[in-house]
N, C-alpha and C. Protein backbone atom coordinates (compact mmCIF):
# COMPACT_ATOMS: atom_id res chain seq x y z
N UNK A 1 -7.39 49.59 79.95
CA UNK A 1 -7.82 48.55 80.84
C UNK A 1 -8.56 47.46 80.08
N UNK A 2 -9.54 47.93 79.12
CA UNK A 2 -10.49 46.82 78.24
C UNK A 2 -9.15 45.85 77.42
N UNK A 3 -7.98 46.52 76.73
CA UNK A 3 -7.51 46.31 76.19
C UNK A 3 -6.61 45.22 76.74
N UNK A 4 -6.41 45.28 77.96
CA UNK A 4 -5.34 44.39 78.79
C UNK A 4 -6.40 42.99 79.09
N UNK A 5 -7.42 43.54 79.68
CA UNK A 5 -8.51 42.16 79.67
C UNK A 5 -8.72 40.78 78.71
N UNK A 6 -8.91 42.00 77.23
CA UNK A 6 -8.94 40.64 76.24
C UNK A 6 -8.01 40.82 76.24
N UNK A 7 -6.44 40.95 75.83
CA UNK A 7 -5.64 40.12 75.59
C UNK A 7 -5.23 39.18 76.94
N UNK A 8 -5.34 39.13 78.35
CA UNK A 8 -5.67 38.10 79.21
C UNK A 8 -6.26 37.50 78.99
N UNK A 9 -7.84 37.49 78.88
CA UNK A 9 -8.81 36.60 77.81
C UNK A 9 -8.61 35.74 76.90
N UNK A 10 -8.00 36.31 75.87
CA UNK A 10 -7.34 35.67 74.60
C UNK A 10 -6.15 34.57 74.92
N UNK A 11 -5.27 35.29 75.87
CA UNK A 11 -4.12 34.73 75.99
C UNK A 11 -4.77 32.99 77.42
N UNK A 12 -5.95 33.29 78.20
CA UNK A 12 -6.33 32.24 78.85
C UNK A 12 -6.86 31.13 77.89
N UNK A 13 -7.74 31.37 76.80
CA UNK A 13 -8.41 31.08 75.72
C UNK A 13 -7.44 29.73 75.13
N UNK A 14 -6.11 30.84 74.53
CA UNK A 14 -5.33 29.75 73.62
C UNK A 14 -4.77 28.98 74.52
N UNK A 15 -4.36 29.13 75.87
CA UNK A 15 -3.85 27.98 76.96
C UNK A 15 -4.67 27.09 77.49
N UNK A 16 -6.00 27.16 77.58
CA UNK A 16 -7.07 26.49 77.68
C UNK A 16 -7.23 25.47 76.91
N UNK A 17 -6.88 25.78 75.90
CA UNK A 17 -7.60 25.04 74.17
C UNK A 17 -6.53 23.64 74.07
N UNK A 18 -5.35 23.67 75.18
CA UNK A 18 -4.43 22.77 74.95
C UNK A 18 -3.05 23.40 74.42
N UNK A 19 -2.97 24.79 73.82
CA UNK A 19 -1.54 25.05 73.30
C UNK A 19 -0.78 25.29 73.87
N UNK A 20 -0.70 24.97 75.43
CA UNK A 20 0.40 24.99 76.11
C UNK A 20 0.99 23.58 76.91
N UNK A 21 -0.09 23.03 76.03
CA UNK A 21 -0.40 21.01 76.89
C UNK A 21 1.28 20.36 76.55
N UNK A 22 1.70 20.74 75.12
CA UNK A 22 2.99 20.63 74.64
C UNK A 22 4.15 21.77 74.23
N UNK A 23 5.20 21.69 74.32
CA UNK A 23 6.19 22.43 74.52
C UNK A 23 5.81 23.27 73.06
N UNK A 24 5.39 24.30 72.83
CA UNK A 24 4.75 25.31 71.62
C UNK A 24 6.23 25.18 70.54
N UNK A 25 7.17 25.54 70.96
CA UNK A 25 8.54 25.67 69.85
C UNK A 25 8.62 24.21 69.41
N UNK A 26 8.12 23.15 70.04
CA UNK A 26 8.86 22.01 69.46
C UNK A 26 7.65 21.08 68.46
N UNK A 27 8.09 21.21 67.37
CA UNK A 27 6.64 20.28 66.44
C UNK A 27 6.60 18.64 67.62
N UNK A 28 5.56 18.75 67.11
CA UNK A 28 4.68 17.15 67.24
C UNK A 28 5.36 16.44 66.70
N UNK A 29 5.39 14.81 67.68
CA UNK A 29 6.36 13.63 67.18
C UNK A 29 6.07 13.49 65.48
N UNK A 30 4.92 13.31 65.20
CA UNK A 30 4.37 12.98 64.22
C UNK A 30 3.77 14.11 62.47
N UNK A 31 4.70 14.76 63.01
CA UNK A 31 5.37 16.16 62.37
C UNK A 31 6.84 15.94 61.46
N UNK A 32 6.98 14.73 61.83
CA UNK A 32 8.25 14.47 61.01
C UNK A 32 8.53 14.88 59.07
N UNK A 33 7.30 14.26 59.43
CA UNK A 33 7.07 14.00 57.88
C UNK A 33 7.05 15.05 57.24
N UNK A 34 6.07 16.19 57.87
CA UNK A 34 5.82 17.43 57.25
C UNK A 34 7.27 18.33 57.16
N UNK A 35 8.03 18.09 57.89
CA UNK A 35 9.65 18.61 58.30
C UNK A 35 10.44 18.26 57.11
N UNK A 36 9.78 16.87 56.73
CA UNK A 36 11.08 16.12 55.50
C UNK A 36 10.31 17.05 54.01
N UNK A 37 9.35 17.65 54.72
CA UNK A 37 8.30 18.12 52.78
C UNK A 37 8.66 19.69 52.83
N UNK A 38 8.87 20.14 53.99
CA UNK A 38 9.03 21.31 54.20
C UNK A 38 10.92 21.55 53.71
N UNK A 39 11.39 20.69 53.74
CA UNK A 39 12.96 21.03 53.85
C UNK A 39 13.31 20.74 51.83
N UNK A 40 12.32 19.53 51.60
CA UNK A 40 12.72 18.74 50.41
C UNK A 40 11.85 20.10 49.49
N UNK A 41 10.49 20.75 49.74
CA UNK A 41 10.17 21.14 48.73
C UNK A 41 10.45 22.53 48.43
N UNK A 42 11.94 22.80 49.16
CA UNK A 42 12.61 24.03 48.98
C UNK A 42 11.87 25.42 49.93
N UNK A 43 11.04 25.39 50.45
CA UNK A 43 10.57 26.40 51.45
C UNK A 43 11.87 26.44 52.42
N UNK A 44 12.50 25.41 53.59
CA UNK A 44 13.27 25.90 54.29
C UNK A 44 14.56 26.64 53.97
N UNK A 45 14.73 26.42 52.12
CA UNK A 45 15.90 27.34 51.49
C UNK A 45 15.44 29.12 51.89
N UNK A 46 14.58 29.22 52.04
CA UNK A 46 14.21 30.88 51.56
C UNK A 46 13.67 31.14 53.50
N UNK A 47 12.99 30.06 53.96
CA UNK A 47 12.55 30.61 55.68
C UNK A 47 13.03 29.40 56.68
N UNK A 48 14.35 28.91 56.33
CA UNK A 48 14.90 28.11 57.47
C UNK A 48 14.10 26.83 57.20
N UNK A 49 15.00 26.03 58.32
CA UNK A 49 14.29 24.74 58.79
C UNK A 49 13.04 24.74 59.42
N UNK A 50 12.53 25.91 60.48
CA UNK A 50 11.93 26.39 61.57
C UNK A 50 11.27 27.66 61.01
N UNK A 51 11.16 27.89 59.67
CA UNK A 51 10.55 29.15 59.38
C UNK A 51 10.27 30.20 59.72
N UNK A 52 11.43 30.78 60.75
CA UNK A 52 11.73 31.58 61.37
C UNK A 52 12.07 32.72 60.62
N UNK A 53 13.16 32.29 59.73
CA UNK A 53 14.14 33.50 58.77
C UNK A 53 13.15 34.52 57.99
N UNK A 54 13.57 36.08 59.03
CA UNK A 54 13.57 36.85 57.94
C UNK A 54 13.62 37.31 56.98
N UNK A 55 12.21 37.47 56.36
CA UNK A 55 11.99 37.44 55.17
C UNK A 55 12.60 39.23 54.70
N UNK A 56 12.88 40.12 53.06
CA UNK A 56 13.35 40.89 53.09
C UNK A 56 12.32 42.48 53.41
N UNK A 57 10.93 41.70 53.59
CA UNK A 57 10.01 43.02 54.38
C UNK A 57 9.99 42.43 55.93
N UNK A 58 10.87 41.99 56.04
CA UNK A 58 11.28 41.88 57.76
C UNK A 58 10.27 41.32 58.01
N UNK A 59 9.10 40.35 57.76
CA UNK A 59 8.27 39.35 58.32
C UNK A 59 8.96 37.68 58.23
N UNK A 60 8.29 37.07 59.04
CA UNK A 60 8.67 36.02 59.00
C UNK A 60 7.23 34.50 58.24
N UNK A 61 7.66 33.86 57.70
CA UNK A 61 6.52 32.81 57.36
C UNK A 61 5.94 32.77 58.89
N UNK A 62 6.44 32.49 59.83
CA UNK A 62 5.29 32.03 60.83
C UNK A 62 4.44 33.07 61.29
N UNK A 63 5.48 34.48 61.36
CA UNK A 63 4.77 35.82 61.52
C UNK A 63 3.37 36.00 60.41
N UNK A 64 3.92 35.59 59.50
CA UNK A 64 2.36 35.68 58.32
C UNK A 64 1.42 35.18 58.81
N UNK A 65 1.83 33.57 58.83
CA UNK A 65 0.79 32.31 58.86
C UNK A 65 0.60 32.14 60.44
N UNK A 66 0.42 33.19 61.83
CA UNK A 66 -0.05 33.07 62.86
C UNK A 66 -0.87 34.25 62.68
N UNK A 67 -0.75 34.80 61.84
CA UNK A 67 -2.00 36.06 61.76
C UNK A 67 -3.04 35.31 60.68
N UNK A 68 -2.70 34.67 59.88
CA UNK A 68 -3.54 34.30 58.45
C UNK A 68 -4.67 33.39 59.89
N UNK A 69 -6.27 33.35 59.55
CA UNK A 69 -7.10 32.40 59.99
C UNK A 69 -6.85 31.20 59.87
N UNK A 70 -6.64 30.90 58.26
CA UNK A 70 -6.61 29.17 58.03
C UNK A 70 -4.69 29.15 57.61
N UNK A 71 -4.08 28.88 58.40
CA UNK A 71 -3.12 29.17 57.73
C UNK A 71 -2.35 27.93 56.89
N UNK A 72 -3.63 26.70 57.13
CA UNK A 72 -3.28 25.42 56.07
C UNK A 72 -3.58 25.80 55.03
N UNK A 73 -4.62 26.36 54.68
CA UNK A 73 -4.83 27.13 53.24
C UNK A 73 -4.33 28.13 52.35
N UNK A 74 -3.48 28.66 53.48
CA UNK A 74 -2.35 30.09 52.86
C UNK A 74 -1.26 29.02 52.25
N UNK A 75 -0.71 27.80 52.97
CA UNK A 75 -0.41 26.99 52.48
C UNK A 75 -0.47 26.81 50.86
N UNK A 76 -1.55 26.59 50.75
CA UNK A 76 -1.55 26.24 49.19
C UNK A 76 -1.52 27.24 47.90
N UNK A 77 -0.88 27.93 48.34
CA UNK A 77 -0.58 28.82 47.85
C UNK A 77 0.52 28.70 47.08
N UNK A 78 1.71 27.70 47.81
CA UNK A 78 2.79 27.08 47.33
C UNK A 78 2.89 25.87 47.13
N UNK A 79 2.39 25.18 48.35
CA UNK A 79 2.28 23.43 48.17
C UNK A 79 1.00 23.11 47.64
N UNK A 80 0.80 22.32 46.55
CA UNK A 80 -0.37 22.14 45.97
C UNK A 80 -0.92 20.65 46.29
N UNK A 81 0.00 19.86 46.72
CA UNK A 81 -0.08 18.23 47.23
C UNK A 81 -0.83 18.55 48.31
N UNK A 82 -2.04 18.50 48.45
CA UNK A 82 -2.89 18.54 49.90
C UNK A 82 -2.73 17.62 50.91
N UNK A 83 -2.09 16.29 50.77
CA UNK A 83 -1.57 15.61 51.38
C UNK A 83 0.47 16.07 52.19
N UNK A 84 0.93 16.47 51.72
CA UNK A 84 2.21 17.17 51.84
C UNK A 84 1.68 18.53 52.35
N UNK A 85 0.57 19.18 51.90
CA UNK A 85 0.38 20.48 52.52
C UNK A 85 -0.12 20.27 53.94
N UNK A 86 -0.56 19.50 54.30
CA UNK A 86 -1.42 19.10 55.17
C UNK A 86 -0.23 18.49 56.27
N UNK A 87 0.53 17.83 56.20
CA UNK A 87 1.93 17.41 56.53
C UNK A 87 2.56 18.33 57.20
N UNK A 88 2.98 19.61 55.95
CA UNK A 88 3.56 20.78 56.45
C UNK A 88 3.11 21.15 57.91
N UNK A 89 1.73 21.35 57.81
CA UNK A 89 0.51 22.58 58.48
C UNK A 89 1.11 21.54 59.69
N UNK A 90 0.96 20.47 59.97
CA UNK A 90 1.28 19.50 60.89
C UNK A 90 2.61 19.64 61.67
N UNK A 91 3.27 20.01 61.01
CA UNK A 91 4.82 19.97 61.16
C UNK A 91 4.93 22.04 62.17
N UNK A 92 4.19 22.77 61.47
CA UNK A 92 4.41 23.84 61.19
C UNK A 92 3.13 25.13 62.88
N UNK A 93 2.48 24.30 62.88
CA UNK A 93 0.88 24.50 63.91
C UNK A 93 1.85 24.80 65.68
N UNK A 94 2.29 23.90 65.76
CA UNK A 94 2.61 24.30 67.35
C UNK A 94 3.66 25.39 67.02
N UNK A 95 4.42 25.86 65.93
CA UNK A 95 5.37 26.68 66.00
C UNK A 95 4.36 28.06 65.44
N UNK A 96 3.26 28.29 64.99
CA UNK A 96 2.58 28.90 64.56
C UNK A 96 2.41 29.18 66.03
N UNK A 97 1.51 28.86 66.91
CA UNK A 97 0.85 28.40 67.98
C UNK A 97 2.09 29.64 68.80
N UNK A 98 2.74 28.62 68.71
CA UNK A 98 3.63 29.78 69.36
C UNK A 98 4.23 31.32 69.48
N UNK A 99 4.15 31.23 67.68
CA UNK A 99 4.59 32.89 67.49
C UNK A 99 3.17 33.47 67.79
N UNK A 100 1.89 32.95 67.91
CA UNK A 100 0.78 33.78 68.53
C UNK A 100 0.78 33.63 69.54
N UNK A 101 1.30 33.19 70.25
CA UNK A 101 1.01 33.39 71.98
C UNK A 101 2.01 34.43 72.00
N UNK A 102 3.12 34.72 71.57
CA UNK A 102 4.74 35.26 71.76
C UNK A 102 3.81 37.12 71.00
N UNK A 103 3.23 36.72 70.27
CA UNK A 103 2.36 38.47 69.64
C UNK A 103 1.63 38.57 70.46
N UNK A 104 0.54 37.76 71.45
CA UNK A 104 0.06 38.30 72.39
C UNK A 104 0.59 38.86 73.29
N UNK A 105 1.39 38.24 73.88
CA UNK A 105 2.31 38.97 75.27
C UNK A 105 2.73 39.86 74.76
N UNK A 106 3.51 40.35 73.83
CA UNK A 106 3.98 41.66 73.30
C UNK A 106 3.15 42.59 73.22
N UNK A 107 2.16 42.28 72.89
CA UNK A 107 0.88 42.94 72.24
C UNK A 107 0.45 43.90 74.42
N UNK A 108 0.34 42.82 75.18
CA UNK A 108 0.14 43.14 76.04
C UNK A 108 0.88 43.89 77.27
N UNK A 109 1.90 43.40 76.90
CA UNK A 109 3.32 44.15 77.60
C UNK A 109 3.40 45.65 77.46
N UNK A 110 3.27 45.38 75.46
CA UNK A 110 3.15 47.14 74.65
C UNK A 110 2.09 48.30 75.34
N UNK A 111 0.99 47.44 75.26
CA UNK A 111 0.12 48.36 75.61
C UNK A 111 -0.11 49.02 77.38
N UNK A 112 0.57 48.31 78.16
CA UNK A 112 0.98 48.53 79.47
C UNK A 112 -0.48 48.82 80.23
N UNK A 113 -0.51 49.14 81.57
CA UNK A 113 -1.56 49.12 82.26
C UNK A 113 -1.92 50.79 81.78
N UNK A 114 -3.28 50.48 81.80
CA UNK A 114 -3.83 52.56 82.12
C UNK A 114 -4.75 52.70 82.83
């Protein structure tokens, strides 16, 4: 029962905050850019356009980087242009946004009522 609460909690929390103000799967108009750095600096070769693609321990980049805290900073890990990284994170946030709302409901579904 505690368990179903916060993730209701959690899940009112991130809809509150605005992440449902815009369509979560679809980047921001102004996301373009980060789309053209994300595709050009060879990341969408290895996790898609949409960084979706299964990676070969069956995670996905967004699956990582919606659990990581800062996940502009896991970022730089690869992109070192903080300006282009920053782009990415831009491009990359409402689809993040999304695979954590999409682990909450699962999360909550899983654990069922008791």
């Amino acid at each position: 029962m505690r368990r179903a609460l916060l993730f209701s909690a959690m899940a009112i929390l991130l809809l509150g905050s605005g992440a449902a103000s815009q369509n979560p799967a679809r980047p921001a108009p102004d996301a373009g850019e980060g789309k053209k750095v994300f595709a050009a600096a060879g990341c969408a070769k290895c996790h898609d356009a949409d960084a979706s693609k299964k990676l070969p321990d069956g995670t996905t980049l967004l699956a990582r980087l919606a659990k990581n805290k800062d996940p502009e900073a896991r970022l730089a890990t690869r992109l070192k242009n903080e300006q282009e990284r920053h782009q990415v994170f831009l491009y990359l946030q409402p689809l993040i946004e999304h695979e954590r709302l999409t682990e909450i409901r699962q999360g909550s579904v899983a654990s069922g009522p008791k």
